[in-house]
C-alpha atoms as a PDB file:
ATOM      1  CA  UNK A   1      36.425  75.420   7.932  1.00  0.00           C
ATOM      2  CA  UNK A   2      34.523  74.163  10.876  1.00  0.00           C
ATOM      3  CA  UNK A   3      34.533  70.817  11.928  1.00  0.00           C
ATOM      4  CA  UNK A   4      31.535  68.474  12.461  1.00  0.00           C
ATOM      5  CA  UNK A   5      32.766  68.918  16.515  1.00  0.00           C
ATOM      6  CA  UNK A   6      32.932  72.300  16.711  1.00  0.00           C
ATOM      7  CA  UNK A   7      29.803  72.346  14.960  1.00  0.00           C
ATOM      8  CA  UNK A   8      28.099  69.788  17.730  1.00  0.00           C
ATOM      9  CA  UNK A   9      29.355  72.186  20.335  1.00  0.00           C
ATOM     10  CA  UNK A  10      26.896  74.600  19.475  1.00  0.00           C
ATOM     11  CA  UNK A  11      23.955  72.673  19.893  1.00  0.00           C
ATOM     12  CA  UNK A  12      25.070  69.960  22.826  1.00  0.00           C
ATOM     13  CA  UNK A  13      27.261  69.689  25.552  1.00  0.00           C
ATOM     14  CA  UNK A  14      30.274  67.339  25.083  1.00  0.00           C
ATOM     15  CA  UNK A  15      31.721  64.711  27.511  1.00  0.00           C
ATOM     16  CA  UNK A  16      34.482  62.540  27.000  1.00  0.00           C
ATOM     17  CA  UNK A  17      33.940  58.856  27.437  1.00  0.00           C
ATOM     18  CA  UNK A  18      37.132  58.262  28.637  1.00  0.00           C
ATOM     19  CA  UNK A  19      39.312  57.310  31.858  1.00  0.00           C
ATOM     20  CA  UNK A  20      42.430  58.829  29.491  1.00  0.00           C
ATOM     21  CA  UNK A  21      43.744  62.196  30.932  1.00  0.00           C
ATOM     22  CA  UNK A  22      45.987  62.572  28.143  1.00  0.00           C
ATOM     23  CA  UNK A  23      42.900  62.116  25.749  1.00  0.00           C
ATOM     24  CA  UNK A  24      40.873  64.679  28.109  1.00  0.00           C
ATOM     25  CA  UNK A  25      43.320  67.422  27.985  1.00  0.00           C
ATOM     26  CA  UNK A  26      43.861  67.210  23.745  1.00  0.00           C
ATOM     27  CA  UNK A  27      39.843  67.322  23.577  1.00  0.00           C
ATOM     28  CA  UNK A  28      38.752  69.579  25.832  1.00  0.00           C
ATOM     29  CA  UNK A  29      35.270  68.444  27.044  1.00  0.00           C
ATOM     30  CA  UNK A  30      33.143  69.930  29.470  1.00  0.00           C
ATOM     31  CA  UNK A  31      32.730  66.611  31.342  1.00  0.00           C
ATOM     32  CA  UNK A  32      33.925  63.522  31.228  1.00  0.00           C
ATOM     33  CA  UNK A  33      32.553  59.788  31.831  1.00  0.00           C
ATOM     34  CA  UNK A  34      34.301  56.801  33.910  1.00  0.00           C
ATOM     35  CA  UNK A  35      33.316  53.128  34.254  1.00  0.00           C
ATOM     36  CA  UNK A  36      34.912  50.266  35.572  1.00  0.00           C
ATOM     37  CA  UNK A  37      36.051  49.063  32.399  1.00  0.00           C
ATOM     38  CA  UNK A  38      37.702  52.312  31.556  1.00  0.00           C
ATOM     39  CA  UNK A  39      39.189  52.298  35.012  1.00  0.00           C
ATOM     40  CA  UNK A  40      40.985  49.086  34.213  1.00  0.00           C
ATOM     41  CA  UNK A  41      42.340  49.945  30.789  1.00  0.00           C
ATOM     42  CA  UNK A  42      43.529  53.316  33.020  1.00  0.00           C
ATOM     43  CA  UNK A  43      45.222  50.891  35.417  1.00  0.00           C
ATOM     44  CA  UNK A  44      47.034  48.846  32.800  1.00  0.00           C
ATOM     45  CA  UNK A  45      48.700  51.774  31.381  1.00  0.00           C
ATOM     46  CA  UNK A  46      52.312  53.424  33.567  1.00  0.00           C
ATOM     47  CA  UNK A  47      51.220  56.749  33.472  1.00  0.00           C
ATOM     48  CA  UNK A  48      48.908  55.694  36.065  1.00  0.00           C
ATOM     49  CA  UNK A  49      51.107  53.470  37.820  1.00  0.00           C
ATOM     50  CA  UNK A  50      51.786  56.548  40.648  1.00  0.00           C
ATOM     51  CA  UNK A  51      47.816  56.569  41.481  1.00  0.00           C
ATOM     52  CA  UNK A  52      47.911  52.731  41.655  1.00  0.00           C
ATOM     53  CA  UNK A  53      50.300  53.302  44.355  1.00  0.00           C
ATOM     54  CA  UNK A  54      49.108  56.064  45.693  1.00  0.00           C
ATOM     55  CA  UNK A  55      46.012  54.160  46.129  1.00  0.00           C
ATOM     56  CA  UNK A  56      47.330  51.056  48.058  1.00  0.00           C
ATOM     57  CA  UNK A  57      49.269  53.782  50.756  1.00  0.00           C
ATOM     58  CA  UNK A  58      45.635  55.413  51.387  1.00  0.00           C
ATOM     59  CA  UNK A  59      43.987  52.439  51.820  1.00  0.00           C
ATOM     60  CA  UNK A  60      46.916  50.689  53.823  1.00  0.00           C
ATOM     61  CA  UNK A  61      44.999  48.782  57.113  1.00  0.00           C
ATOM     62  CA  UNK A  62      41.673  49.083  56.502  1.00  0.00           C
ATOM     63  CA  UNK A  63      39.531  46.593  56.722  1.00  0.00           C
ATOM     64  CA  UNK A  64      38.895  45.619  53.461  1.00  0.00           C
ATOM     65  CA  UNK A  65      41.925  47.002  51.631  1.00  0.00           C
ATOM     66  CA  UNK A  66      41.870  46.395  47.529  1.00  0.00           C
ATOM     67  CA  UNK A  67      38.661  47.378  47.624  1.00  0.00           C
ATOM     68  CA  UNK A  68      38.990  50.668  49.414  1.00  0.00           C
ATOM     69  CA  UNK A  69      42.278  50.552  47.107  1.00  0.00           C
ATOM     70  CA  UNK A  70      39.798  50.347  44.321  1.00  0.00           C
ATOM     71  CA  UNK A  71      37.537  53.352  45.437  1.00  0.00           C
ATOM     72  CA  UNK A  72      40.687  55.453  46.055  1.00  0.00           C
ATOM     73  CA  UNK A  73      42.282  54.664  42.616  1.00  0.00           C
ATOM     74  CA  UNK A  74      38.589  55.690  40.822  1.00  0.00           C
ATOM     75  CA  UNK A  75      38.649  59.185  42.913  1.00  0.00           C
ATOM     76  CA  UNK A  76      42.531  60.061  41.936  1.00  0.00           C
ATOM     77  CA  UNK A  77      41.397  59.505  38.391  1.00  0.00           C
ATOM     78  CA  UNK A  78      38.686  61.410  38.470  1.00  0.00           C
ATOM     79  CA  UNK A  79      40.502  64.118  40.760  1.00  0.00           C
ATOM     80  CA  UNK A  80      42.822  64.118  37.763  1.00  0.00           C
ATOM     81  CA  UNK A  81      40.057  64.819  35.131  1.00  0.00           C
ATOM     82  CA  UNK A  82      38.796  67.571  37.315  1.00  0.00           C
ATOM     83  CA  UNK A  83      41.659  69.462  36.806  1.00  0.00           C
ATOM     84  CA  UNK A  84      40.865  69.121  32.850  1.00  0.00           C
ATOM     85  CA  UNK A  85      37.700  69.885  32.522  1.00  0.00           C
ATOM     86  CA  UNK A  86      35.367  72.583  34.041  1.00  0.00           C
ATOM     87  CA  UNK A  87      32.417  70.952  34.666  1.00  0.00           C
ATOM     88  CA  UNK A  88      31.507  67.684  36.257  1.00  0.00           C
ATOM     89  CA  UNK A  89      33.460  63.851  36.441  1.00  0.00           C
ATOM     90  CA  UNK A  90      30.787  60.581  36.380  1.00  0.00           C
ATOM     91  CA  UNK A  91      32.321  57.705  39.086  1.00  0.00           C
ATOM     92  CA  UNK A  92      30.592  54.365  39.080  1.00  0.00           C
ATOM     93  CA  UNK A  93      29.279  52.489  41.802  1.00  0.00           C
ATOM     94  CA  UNK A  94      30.609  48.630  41.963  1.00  0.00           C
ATOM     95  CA  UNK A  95      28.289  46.861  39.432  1.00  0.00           C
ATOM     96  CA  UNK A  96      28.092  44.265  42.491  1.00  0.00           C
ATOM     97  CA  UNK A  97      26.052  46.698  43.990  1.00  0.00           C
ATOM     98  CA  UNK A  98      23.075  46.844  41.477  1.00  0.00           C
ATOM     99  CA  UNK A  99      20.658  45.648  43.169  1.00  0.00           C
ATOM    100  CA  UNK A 100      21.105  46.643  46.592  1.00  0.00           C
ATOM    101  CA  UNK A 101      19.730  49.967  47.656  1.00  0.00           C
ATOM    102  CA  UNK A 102      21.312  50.024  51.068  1.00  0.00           C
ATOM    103  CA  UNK A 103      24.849  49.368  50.034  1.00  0.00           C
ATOM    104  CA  UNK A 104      24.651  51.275  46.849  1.00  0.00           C
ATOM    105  CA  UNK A 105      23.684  54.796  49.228  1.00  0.00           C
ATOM    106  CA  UNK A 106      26.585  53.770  51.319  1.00  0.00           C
ATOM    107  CA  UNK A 107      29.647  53.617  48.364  1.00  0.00           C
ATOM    108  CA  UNK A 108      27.953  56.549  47.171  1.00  0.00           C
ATOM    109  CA  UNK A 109      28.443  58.497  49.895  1.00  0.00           C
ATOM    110  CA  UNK A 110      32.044  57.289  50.700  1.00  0.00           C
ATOM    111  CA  UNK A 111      32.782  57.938  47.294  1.00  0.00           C
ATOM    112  CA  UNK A 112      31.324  61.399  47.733  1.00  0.00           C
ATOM    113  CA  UNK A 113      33.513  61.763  51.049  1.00  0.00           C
ATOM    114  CA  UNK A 114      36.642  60.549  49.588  1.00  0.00           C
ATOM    115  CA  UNK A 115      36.438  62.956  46.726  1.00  0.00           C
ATOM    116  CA  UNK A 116      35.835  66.131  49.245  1.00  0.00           C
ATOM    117  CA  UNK A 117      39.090  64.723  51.203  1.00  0.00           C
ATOM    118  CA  UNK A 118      40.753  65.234  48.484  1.00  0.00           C
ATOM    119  CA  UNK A 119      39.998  68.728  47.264  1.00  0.00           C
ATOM    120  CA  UNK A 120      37.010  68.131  44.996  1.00  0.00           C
ATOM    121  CA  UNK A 121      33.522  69.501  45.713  1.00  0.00           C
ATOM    122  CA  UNK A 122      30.507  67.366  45.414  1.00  0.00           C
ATOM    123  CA  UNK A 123      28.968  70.028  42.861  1.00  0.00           C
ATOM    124  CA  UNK A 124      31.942  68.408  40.590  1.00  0.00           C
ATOM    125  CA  UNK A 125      31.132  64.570  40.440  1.00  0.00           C
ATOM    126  CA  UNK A 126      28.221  62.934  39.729  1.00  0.00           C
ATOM    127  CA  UNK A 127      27.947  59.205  41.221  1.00  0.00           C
ATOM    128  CA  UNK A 128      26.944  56.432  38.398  1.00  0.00           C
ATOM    129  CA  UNK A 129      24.701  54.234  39.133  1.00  0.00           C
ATOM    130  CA  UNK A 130      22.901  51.049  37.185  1.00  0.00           C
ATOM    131  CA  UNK A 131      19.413  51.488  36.305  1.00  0.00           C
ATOM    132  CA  UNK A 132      17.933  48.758  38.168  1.00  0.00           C
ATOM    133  CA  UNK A 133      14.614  49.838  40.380  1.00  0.00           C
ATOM    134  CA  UNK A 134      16.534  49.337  43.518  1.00  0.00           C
ATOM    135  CA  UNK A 135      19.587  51.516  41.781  1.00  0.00           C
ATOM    136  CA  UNK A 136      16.866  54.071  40.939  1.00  0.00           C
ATOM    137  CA  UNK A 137      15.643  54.207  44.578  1.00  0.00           C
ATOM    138  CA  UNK A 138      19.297  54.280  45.573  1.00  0.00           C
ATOM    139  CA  UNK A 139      19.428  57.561  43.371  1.00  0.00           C
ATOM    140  CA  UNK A 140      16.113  59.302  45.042  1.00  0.00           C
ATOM    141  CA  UNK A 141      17.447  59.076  48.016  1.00  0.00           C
ATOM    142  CA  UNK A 142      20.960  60.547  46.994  1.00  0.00           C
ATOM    143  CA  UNK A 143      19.127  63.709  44.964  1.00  0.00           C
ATOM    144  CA  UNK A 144      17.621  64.381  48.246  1.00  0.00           C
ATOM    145  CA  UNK A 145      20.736  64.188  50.360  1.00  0.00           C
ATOM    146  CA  UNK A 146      22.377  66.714  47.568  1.00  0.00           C
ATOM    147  CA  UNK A 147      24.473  63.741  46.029  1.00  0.00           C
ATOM    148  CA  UNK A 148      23.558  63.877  42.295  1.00  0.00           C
ATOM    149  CA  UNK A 149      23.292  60.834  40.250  1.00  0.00           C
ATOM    150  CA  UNK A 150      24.228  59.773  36.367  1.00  0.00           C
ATOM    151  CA  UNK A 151      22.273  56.903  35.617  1.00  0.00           C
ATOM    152  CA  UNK A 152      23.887  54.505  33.542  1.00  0.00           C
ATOM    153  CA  UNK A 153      23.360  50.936  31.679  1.00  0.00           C
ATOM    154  CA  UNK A 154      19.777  52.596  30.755  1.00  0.00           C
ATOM    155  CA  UNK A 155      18.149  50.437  27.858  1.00  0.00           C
ATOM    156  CA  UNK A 156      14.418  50.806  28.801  1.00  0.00           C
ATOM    157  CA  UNK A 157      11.930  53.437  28.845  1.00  0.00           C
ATOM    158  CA  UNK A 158      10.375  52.008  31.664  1.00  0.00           C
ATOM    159  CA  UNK A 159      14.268  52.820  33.380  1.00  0.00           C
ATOM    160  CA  UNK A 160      14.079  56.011  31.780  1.00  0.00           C
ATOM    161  CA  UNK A 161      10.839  57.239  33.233  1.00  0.00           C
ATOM    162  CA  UNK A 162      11.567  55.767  36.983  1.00  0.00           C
ATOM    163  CA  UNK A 163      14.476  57.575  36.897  1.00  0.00           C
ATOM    164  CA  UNK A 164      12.865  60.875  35.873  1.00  0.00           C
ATOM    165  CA  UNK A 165      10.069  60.536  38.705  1.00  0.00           C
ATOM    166  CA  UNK A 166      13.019  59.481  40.884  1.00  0.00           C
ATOM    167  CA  UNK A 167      14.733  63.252  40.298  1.00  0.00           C
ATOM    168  CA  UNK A 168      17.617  62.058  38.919  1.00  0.00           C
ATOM    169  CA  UNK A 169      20.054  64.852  37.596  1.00  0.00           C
ATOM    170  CA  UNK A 170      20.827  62.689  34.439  1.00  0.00           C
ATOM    171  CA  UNK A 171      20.856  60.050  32.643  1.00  0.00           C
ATOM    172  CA  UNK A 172      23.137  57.704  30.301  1.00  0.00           C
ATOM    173  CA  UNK A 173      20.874  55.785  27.439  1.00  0.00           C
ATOM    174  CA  UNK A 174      23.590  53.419  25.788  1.00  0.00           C
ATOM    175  CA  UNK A 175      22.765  54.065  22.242  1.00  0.00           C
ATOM    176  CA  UNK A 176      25.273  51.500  20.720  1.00  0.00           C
ATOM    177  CA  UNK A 177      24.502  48.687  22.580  1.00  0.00           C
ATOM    178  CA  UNK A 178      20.630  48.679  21.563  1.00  0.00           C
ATOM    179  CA  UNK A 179      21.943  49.089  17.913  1.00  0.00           C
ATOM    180  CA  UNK A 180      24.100  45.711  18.937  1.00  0.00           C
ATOM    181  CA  UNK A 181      21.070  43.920  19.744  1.00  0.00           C
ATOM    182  CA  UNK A 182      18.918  44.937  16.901  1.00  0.00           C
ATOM    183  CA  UNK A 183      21.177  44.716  14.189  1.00  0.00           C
ATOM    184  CA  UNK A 184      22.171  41.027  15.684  1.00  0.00           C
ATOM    185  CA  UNK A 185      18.328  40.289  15.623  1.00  0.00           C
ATOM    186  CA  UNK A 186      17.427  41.407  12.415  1.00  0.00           C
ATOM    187  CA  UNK A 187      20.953  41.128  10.101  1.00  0.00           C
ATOM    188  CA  UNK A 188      20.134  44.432   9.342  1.00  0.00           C
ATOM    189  CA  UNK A 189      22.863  47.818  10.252  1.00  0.00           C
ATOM    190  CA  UNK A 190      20.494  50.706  11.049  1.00  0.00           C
ATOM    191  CA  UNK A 191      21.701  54.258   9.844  1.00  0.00           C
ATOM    192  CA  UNK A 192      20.722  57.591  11.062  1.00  0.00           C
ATOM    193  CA  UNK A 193      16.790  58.350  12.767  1.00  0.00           C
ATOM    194  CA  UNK A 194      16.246  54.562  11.794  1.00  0.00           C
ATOM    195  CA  UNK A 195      18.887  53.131  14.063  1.00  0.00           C
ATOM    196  CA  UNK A 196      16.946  51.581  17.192  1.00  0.00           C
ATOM    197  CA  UNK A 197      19.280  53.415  19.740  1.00  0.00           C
ATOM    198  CA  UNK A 198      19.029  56.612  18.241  1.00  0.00           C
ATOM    199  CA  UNK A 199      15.138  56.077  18.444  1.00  0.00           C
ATOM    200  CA  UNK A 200      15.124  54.757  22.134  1.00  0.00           C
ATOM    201  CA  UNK A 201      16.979  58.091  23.154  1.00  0.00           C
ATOM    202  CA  UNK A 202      15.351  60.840  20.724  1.00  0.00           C
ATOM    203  CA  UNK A 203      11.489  59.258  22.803  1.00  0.00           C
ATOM    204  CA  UNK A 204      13.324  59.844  26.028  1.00  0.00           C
ATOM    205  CA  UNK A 205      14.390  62.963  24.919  1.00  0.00           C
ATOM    206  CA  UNK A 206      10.448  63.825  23.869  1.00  0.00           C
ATOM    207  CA  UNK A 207       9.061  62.586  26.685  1.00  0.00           C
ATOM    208  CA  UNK A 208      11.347  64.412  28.971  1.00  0.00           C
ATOM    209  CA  UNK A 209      10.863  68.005  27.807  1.00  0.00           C
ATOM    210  CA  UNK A 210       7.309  67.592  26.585  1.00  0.00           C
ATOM    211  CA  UNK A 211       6.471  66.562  30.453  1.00  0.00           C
ATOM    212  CA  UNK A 212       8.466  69.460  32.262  1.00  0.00           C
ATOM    213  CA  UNK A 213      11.424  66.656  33.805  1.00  0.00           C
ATOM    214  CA  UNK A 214      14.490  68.273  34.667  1.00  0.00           C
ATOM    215  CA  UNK A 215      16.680  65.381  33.853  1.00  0.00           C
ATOM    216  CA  UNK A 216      19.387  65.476  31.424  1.00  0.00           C
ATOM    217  CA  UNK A 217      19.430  62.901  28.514  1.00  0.00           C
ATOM    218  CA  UNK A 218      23.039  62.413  27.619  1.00  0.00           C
ATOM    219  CA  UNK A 219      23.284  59.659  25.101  1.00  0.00           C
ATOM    220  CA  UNK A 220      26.023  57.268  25.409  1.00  0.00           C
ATOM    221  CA  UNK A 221      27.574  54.344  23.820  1.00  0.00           C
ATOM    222  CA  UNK A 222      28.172  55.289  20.293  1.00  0.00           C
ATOM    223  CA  UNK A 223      29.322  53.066  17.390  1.00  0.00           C
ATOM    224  CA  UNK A 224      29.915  55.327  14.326  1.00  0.00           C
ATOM    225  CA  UNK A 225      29.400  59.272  13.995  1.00  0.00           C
ATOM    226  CA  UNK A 226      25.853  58.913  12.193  1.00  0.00           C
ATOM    227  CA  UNK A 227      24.250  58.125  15.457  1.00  0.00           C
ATOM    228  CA  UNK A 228      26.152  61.151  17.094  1.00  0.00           C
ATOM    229  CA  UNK A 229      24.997  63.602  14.175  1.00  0.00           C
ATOM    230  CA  UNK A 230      21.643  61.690  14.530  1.00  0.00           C
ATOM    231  CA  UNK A 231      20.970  63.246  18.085  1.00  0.00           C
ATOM    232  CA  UNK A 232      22.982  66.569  17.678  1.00  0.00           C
ATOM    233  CA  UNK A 233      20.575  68.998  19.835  1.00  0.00           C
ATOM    234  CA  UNK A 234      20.938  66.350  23.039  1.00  0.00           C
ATOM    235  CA  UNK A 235      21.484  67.686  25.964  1.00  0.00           C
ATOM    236  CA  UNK A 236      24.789  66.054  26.322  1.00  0.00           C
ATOM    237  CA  UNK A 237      26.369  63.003  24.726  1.00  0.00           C
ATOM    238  CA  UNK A 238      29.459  61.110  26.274  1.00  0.00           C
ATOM    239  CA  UNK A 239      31.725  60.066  23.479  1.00  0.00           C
ATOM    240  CA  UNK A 240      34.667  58.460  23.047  1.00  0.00           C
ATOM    241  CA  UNK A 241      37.943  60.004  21.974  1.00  0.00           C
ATOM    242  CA  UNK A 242      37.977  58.364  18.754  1.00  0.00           C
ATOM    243  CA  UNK A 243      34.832  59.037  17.447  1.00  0.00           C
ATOM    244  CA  UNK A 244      35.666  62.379  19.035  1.00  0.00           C
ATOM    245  CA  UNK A 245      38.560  62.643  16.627  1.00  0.00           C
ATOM    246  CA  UNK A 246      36.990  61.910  13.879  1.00  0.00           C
ATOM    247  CA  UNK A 247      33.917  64.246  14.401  1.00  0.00           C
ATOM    248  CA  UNK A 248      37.345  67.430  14.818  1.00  0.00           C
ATOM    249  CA  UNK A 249      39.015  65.919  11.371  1.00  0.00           C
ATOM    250  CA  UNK A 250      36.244  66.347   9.285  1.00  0.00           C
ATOM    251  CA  UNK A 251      34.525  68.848   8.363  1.00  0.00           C
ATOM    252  CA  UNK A 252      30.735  69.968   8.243  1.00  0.00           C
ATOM    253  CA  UNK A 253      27.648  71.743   9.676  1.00  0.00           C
ATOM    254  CA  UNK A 254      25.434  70.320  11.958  1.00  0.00           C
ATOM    255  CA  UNK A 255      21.795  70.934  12.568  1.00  0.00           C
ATOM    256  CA  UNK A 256      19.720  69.776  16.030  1.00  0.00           C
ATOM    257  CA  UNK A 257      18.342  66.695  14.520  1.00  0.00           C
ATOM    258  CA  UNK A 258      14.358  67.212  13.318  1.00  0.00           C
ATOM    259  CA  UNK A 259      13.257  64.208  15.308  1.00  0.00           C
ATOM    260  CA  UNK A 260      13.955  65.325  18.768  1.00  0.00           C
ATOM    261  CA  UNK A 261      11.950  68.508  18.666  1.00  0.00           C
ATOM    262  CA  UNK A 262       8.835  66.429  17.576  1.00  0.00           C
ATOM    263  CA  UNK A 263       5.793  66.168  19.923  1.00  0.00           C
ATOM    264  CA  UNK A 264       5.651  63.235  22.384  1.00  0.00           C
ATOM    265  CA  UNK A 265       2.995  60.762  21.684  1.00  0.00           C
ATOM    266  CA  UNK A 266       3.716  58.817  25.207  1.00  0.00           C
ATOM    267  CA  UNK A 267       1.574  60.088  28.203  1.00  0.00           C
ATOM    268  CA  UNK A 268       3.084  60.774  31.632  1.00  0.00           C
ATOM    269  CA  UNK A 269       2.629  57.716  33.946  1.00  0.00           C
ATOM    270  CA  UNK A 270       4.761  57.240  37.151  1.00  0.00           C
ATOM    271  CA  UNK A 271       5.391  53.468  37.595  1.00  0.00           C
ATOM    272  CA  UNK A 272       5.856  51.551  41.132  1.00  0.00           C
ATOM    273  CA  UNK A 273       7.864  48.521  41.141  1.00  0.00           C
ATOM    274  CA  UNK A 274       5.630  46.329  40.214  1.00  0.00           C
ATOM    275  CA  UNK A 275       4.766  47.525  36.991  1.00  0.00           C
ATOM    276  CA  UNK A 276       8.281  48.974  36.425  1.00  0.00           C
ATOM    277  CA  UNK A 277       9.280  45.406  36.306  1.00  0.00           C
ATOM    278  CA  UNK A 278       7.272  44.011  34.380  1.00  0.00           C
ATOM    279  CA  UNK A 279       7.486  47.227  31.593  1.00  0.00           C
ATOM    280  CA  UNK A 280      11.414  46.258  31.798  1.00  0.00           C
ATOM    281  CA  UNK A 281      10.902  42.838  31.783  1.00  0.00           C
ATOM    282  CA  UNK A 282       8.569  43.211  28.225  1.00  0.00           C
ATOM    283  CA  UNK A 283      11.471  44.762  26.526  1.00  0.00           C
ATOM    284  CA  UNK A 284      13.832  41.831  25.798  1.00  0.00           C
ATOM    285  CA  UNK A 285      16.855  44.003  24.732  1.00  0.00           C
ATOM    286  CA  UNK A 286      16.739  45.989  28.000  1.00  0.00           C
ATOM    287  CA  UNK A 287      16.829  42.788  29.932  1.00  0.00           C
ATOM    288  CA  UNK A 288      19.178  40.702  28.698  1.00  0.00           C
ATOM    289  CA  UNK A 289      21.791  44.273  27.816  1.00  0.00           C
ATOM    290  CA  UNK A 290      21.425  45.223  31.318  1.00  0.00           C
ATOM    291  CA  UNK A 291      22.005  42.428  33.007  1.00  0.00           C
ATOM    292  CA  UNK A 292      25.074  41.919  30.201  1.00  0.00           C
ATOM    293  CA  UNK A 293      25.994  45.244  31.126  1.00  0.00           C
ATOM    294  CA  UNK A 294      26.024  44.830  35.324  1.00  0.00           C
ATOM    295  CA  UNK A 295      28.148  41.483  34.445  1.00  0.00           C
ATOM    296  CA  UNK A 296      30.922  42.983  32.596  1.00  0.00           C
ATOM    297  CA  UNK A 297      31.405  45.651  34.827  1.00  0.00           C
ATOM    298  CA  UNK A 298      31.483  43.515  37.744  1.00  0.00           C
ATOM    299  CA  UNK A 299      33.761  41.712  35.714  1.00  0.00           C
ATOM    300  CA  UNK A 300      36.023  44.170  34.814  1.00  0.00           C
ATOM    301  CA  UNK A 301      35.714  45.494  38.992  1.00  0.00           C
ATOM    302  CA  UNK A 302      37.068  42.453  39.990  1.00  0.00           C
ATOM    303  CA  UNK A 303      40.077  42.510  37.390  1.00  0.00           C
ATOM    304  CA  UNK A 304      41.006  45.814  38.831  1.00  0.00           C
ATOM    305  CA  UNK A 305      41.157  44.687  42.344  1.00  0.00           C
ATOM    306  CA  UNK A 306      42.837  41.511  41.184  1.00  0.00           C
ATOM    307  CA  UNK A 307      45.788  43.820  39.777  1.00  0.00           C
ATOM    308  CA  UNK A 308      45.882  45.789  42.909  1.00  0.00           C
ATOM    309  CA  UNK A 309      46.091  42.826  44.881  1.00  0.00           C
ATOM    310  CA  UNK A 310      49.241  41.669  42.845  1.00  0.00           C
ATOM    311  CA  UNK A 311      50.742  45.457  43.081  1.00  0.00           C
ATOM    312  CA  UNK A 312      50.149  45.426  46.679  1.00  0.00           C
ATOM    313  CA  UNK A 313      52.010  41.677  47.072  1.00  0.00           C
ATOM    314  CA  UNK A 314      54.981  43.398  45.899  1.00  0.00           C
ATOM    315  CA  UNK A 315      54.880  46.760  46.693  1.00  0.00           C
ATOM    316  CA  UNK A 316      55.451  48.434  50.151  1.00  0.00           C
ATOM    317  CA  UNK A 317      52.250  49.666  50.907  1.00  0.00           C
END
C-alpha cells in the first residue's frame, strides 16, 4: 500500500530538514536544509567528530580561526549531504549577519568559494539567508552575481513579497512557528486549512503563481503531519526526519490541497523599505518570531564556535 510519503512525492518536492547524513541517506530527499542549530546538534554527535577536525586543520592561521573553523565545518556537512542527495544543500549565513547587507554578500560568497574548493558546484547549494530588508537586498544582489538564495526565518507577507521582487530562487515560510504564536495567543490548536501557518504559506503560494514570480515556496517548520498534508501540492516542503517517518509508516493518498489552487485576492505591489517596514512591523507575529528566530541562531552560532574553540585547545590543529 502506498504511504502518505510516497504519496506527497507525487505532488511536491521533498527536502530533509536535517544536518543528519545518516537520516539523509535512509530518506532519500531531493534536497536537504541546514541551520545553525542543526549544525550544532551535528557537532555534538562523533560521527562528525572527523569534520570538526578536519575543520580546525583548514582553518589553521587565519585570521580569525573558529570562525573560518565554523564556515569550513558547515561546507563539509553539506559536502557530505551532496553526496546523498541529487539536487541542492541550503547553508546559512551567521544570524549575526542579519542585518548587514555588506557583510552578509561577503560570507555568502566565501561560503560559495569554499564549497567550489572543495568539489561542489554552486548550481548545488543554495546560501540561507534571514528575511530582513537588508538580508533581502543582500539576496538581489547574489541572484544577480549567479549565487542563489533560500530565504529563511520568513513570517511576513510583506518578507514574502520583497523577496519575490528581489528574484530570489526560494523561499522558507516557517509554518510551525506562526502556529506557535497563534495557538499561544488564542489557547486554541489550529488543525488543517485553519491552522494560521498553513494559511500564511497557501496566500504566498497564491500570490506567487497568480502574479507570474518564479520563486519557490517551500514551507518549513512543521509541527504535526496535518499541516504537511495541509499544503501537499507546494512546491517543496523541508521536513524533518521524524515527521518524515511517520508520513513513510502510514499509509494513505494524498491530494494537492484545494486551497492553494484558489485565486489570489491580494494585488501585486512592490514595496521599498519604507513601507516594507512598516507592513512587517504591523504584523506582530512576524516581528517578534523573527527577531526570536535571528537570536537563537546566533545563539546556537556562537555555541558551535565555543565547542570548536575547546576542540582546538586540545587538539593539534
Amino acid at each position: 500500500m502506498t504511504s502518505k510519503l510516497d504519496s506527497l512525492r507525487q505532488h511536491t518536492l521533498i527536502v530533509a530538514d536535517t544536518g543528519d547524513i545518516d537520516a539523509i541517506r535512509s530518506l532519500e530527499p531531493v534536497d536537504a536544509t541546514t541551520n545553525p542549530s542543526l549544525l550544532l546538534k551535528a557537532a555534538q554527535q562523533s560521527e562528525y567528530a572527523h569534520l570538526l577536525d578536519q575543520a580546525l586543520k583548514q582553518a589553521a592561521g587565519s585570521y580569525d580561526m573558529i570562525t573560518d573553523a565554523c564556515d569550513h565545518f558547515a561546507v563539509a556537512v553539506g559536502r557530505e549531504i551532496t553526496q546523498l542527495v541529487p539536487g541542492r544543500v541550503s547553508t546559512e549565513v551567521d544570524a549575526r549577519l542579519s542585518f548587514d547587507r555588506r557583510a552578509t554578500i561577503d560570507k555568502a560568497r566565501k561560503l560559495i568559494e569554499l564549497y567550489e574548493q572543495a568539489g561542489v558546484t554552486r548550481d548545488r547549494v543554495l546560501i540561507k539567508i534571514a528575511s530582513t530588508w537588508e538580508g533581502i537586498q543582500a539576496a538581489d544582489q547574489l541572484e544577480r552575481d549567479g549565487i542563489q538564495c533560500n530565504l529563511t526565518l520568513l513570517f511576513s507577507f510583506a518578507q514574502a513579497q520583497a523577496c519575490a521582487d528581489a528574484g530570489v530562487f526560494l523561499i522558507s515560510p516557517f509554518v510551525g512557528r506562526i502556529y506557535d504564536w497563534y495557538k499561544q495567543r488564542d489557547g486554541r490548536d489550529y488543525q488543517g486549512a485553519e491552522d494560521p501557518g498553513v494559511q500564511s504559506v497557501a496566500r504566498i503560494y497564491r500570490y506567487y503563481k497568480q502574479h507570474m514570480y518564479a520563486t519557490v515556496v517551500m514551507g518549513a517548520s512543521f509541527r504535526n503531519v496535518g499541516q504537511i498534508e495541509a499544503l501537499c501540492g507546494c512546491d517543496r516542503l523541508t521536513i524533518s526526519p521524524a515527521l518524515l517517518q511517520e508520513l513513510a509508516r502510514t499509509p494513505g493518498e494524498l491530494s494537492p490541497a484545494a486551497h492553494l489552487s484558489q485565486a489570489s485576492e491580494d494585488e501585486r505591489d512592490v514595496l521599498d523599505e519604507p513601507r516594507f517596514r512598516w507592513a512587517h512591523n504591523e504584523d506582530a507575529m512576524a516581528t517578534e518570531k523573527l527577531a526570536e528566530g535571528i537570536r537563537a541562531f546566533a545563539a546556537d552560532q556562537r555555541k558551535l564556535e565555543q565547542l570548536l574553540a575547546q576542540r582546538a585547545g586540545s587538539a593539534v590543529v
